[in-house]
C-alpha atoms as a PDB file:
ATOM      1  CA  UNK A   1     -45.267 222.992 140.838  1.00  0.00           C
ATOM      2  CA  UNK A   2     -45.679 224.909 144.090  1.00  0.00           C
ATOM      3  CA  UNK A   3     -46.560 228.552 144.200  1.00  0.00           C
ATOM      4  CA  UNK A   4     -47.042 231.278 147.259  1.00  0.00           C
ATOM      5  CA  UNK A   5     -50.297 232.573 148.271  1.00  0.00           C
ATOM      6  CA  UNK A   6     -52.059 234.840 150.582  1.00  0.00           C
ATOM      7  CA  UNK A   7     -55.282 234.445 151.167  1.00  0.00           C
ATOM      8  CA  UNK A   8     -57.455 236.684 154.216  1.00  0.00           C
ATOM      9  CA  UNK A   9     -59.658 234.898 155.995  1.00  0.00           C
ATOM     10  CA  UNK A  10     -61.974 236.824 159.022  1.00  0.00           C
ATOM     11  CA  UNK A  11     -59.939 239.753 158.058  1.00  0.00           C
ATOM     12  CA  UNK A  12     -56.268 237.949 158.823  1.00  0.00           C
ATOM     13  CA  UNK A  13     -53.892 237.273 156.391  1.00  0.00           C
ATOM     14  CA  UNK A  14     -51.811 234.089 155.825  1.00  0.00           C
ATOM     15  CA  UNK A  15     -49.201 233.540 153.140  1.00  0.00           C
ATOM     16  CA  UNK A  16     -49.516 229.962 151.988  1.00  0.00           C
ATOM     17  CA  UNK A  17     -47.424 227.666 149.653  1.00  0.00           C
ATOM     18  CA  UNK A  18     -50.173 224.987 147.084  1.00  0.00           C
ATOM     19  CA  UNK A  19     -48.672 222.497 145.264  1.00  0.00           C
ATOM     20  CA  UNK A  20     -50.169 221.799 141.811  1.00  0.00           C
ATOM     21  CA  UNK A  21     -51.164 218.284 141.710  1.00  0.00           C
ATOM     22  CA  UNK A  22     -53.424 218.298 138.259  1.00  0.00           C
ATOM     23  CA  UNK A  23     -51.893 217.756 134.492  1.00  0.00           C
ATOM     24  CA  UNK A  24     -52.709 219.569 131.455  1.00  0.00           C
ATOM     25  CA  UNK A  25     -56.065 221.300 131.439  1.00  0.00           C
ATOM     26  CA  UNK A  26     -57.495 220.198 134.616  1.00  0.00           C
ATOM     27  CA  UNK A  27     -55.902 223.024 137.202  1.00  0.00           C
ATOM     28  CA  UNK A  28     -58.382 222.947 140.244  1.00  0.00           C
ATOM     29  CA  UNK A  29     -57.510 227.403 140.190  1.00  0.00           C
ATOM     30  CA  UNK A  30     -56.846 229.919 137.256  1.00  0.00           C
ATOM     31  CA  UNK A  31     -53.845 230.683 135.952  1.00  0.00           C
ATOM     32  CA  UNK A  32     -52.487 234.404 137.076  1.00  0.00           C
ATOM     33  CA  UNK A  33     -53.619 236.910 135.568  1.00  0.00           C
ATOM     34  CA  UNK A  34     -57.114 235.061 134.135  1.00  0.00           C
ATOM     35  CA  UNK A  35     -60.356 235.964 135.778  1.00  0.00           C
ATOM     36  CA  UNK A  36     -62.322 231.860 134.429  1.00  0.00           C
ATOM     37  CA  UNK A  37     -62.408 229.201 136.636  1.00  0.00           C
ATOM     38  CA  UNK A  38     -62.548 225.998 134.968  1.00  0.00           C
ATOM     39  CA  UNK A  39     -65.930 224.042 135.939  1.00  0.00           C
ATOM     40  CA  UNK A  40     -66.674 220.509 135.706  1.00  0.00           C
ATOM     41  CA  UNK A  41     -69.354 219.672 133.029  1.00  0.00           C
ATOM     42  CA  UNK A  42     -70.854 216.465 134.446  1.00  0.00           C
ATOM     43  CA  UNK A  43     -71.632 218.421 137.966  1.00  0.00           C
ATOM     44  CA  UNK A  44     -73.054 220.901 136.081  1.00  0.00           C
ATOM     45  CA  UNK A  45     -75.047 218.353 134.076  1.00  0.00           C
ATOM     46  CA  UNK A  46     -75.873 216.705 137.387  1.00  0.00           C
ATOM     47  CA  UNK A  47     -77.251 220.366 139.454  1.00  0.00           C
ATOM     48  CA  UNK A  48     -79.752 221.421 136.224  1.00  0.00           C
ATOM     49  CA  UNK A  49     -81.656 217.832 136.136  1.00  0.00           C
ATOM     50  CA  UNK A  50     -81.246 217.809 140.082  1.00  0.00           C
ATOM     51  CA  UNK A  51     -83.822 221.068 140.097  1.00  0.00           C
ATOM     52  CA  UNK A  52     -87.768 220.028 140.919  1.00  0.00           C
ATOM     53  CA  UNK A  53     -90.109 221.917 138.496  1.00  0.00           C
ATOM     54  CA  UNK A  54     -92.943 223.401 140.517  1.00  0.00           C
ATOM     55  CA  UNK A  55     -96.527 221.841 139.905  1.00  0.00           C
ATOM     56  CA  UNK A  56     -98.342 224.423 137.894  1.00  0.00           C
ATOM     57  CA  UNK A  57    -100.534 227.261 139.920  1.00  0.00           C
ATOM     58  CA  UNK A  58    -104.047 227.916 140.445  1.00  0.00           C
ATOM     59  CA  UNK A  59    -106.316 230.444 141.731  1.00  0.00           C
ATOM     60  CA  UNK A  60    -107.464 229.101 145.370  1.00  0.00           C
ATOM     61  CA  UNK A  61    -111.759 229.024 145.760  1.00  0.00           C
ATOM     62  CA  UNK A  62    -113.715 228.228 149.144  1.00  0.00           C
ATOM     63  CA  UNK A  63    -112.959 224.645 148.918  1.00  0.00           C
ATOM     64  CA  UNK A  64    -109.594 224.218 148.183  1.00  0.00           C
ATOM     65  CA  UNK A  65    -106.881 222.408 150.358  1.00  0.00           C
ATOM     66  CA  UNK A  66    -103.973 224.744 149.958  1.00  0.00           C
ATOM     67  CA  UNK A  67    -100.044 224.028 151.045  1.00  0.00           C
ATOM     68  CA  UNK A  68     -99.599 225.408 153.911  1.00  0.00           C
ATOM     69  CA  UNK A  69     -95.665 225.461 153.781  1.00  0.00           C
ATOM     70  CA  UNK A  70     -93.631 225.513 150.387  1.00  0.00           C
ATOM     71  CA  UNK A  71     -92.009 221.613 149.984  1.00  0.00           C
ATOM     72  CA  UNK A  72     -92.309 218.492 148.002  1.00  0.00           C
ATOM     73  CA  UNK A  73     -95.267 216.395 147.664  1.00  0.00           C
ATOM     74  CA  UNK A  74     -94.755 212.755 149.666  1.00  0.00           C
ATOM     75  CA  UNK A  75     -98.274 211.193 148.926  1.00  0.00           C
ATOM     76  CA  UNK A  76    -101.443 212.288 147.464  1.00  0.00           C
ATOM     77  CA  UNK A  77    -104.079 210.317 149.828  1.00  0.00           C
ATOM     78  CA  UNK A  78    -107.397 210.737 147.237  1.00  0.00           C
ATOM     79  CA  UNK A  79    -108.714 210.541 144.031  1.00  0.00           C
ATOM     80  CA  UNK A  80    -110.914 212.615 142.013  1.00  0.00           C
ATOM     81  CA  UNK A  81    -114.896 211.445 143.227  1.00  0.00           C
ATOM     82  CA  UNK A  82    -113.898 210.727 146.501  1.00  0.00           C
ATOM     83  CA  UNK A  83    -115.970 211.605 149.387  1.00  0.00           C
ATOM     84  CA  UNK A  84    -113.543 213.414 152.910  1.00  0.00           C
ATOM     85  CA  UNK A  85    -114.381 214.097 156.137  1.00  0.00           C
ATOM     86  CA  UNK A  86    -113.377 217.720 157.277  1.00  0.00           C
ATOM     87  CA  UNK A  87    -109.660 216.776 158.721  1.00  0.00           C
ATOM     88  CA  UNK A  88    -109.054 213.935 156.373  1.00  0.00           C
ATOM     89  CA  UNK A  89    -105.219 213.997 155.084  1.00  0.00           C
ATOM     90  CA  UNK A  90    -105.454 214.379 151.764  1.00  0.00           C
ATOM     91  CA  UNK A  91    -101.666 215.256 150.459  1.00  0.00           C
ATOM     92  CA  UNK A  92     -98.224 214.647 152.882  1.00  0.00           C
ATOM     93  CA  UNK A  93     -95.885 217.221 151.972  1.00  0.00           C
ATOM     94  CA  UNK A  94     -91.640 216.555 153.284  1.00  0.00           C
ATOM     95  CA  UNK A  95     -89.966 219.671 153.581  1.00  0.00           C
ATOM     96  CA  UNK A  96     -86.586 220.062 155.265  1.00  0.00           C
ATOM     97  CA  UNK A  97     -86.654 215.834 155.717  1.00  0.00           C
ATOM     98  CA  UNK A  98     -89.901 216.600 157.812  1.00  0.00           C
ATOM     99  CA  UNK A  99     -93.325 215.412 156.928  1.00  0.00           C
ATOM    100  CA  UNK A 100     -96.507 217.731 156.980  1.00  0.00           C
ATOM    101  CA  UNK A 101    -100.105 216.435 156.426  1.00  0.00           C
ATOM    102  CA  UNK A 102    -102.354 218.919 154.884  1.00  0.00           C
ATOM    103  CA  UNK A 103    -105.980 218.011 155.556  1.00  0.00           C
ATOM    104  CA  UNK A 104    -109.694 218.689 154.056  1.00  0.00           C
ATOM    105  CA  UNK A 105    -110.879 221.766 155.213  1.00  0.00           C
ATOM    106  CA  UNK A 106    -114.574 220.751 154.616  1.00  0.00           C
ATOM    107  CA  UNK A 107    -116.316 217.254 154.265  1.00  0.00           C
ATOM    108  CA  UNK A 108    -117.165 216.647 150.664  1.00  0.00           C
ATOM    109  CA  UNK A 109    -116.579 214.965 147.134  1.00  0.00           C
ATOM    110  CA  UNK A 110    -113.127 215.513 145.533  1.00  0.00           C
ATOM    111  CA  UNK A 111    -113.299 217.187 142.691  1.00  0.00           C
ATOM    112  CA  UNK A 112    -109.838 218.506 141.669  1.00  0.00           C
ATOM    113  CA  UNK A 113    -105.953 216.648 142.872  1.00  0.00           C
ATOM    114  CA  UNK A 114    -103.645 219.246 141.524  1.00  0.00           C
ATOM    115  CA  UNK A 115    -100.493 217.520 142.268  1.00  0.00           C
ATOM    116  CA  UNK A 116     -99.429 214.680 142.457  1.00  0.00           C
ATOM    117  CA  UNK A 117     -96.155 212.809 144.267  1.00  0.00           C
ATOM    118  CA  UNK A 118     -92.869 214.372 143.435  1.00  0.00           C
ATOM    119  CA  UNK A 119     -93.921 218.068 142.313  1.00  0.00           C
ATOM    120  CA  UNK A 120     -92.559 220.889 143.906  1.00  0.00           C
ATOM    121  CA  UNK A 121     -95.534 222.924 145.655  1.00  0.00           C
ATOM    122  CA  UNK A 122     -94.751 226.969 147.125  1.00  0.00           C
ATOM    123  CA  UNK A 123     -96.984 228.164 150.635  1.00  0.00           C
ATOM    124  CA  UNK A 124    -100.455 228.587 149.432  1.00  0.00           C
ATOM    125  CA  UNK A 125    -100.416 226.255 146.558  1.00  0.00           C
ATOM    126  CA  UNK A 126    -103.965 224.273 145.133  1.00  0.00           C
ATOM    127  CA  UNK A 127    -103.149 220.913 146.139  1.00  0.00           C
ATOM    128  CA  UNK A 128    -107.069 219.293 145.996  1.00  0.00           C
ATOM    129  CA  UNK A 129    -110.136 220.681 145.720  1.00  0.00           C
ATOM    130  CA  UNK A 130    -113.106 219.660 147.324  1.00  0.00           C
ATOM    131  CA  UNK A 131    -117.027 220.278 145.914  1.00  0.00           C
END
């Protein structure tokens, strides 16, 4: 079935004709008149497990390596007992397909990894803390 449209696009108007390709339920558009649009449950499904959940937050103290940018956590480089140099990397964090290394502010034992690979850290995040 083929029916006339206009649609506006950058403020011009074109009348076009769409042919209805689907059967039964599964119209890609609403029908006139009805203000639902039909969505596809498996995508749906698919975007709420897709969301990371955000490792949990911390107040920051005077030895703590914080994110500097908001991304997710590639590698966690220590372990709890752990002695760092000042500029050691510590955590790799990948934001926009680009890979950040956040380093020990101090030298020092580790005494705190707050993350670990996979979470979801914000700008000025705990990510280890060093005694």
């Amino acid at each position: 079935m083929e029916r006339k449209m206009r649609i506006t696009v950058d403020g011009r108007s074109y009348n076009v004709t769409v042919e209805d390709l689907s059967e039964g339920s599964n119209q890609l558009y609403p029908q006139p008149g009805s203000m639902t649009v039909p969505t596809a449950p498996a995508a749906v499904a698919v975007a709420a497990t897709a969301a990371p959940t955000a490792a949990p937050q911390a107040s920051a103290g005077p030895g703590d390596v914080l994110a500097t940018l908001g991304g997710m956590v590639e590698s966690v480089s220590v372990t709890v007992g752990q002695e760092v140099a000042q500029g050691d990397v510590v955590v790799v964090l990948e934001a926009m397909k680009m890979k950040s290394p956040m380093v020990a502010t101090r030298a020092g034992k580790v005494t705190r990894v707050a993350v670990k690979a996979g979470d979801a850290v914000e700008a000025g995040h705990v990510l280890v803390t060093i005694g």
